[in-house]
Protein backbone atom coordinates (compact mmCIF):
# COMPACT_ATOMS: atom_id res chain seq x y z
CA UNK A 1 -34.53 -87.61 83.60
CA UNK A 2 -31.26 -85.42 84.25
CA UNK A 3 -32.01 -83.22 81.63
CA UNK A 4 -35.21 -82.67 82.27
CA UNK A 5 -33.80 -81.61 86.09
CA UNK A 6 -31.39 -78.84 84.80
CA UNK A 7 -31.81 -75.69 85.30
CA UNK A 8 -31.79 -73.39 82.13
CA UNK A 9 -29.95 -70.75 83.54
CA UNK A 10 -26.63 -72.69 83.44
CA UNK A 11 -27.24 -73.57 80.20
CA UNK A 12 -23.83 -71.23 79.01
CA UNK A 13 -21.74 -72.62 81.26
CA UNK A 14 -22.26 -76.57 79.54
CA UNK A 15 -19.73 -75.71 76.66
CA UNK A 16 -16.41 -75.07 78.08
CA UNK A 17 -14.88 -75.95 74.26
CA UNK A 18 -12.73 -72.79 74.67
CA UNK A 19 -12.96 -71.61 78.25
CA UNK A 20 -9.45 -70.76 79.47
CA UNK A 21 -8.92 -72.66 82.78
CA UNK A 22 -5.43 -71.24 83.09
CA UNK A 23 -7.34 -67.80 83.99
CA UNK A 24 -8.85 -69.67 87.13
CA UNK A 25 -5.89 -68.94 90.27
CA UNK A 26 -6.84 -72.34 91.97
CA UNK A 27 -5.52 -74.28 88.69
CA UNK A 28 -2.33 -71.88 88.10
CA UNK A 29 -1.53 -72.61 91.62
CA UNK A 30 -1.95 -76.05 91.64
CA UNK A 31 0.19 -76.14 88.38
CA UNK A 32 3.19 -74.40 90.62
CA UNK A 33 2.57 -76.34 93.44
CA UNK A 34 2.48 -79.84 92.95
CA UNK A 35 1.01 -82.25 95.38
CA UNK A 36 -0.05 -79.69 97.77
CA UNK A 37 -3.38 -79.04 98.50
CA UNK A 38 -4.87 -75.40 97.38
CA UNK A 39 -7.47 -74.29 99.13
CA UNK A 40 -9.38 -70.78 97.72
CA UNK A 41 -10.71 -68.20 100.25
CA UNK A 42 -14.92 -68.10 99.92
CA UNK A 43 -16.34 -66.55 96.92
CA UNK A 44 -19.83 -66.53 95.87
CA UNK A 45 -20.47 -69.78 93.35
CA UNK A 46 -21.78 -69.01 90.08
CA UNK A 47 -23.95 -71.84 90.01
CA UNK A 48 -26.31 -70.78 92.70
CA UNK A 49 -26.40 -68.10 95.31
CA UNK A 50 -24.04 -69.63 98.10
CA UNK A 51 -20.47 -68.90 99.23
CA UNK A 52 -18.40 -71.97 98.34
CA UNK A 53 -14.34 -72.29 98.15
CA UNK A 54 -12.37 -74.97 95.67
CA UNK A 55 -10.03 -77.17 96.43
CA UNK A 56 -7.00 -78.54 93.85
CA UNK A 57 -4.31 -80.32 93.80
CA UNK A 58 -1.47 -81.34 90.96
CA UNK A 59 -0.25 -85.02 91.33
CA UNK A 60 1.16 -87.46 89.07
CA UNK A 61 -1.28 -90.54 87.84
CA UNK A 62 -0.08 -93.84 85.68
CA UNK A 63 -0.41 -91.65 82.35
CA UNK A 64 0.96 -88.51 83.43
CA UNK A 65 0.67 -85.26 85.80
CA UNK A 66 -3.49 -85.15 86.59
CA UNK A 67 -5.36 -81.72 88.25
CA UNK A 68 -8.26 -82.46 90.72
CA UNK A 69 -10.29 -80.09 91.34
CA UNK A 70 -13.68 -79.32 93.78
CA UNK A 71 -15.70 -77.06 94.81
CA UNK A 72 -17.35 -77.44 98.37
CA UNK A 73 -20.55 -75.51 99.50
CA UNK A 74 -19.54 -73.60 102.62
């Protein structure tokens, strides 16, 4: 049923094999900032036409240091 519910235009963005997510400012800053919260100013999403900002955050889990990431509609 999901599949049949995506949209075909995102269909480039569903292998991220060798995307280079240290480009992305909202993960080099959480890197360098550990446990604090990052927030990005708006920026239009590339997944639809609305303004949305990201939220990250470095902390340490059981196995090791873990990123979180989110972006919010705004």
């Amino acid at each position: 049923m999901y599949n049949a519910m995506k949209d075909k235009r995102f269909k480039p963005l569903e292998d991220a094999s060798s995307a280079d997510w240290f480009r992305r400012h909202y993960l080099r800053r959480a890197i360098y900032h550990p446990d604090q919260l990052q927030v990005t100013r708006p920026y239009l999403s590339i997944t639809g036409a609305h303004m949305c900002v990201t939220l990250s955050m470095k902390f340490t889990c059981p196995d090791g240091d873990c990123i979180l990431c989110c972006d919010l509609k705004t």
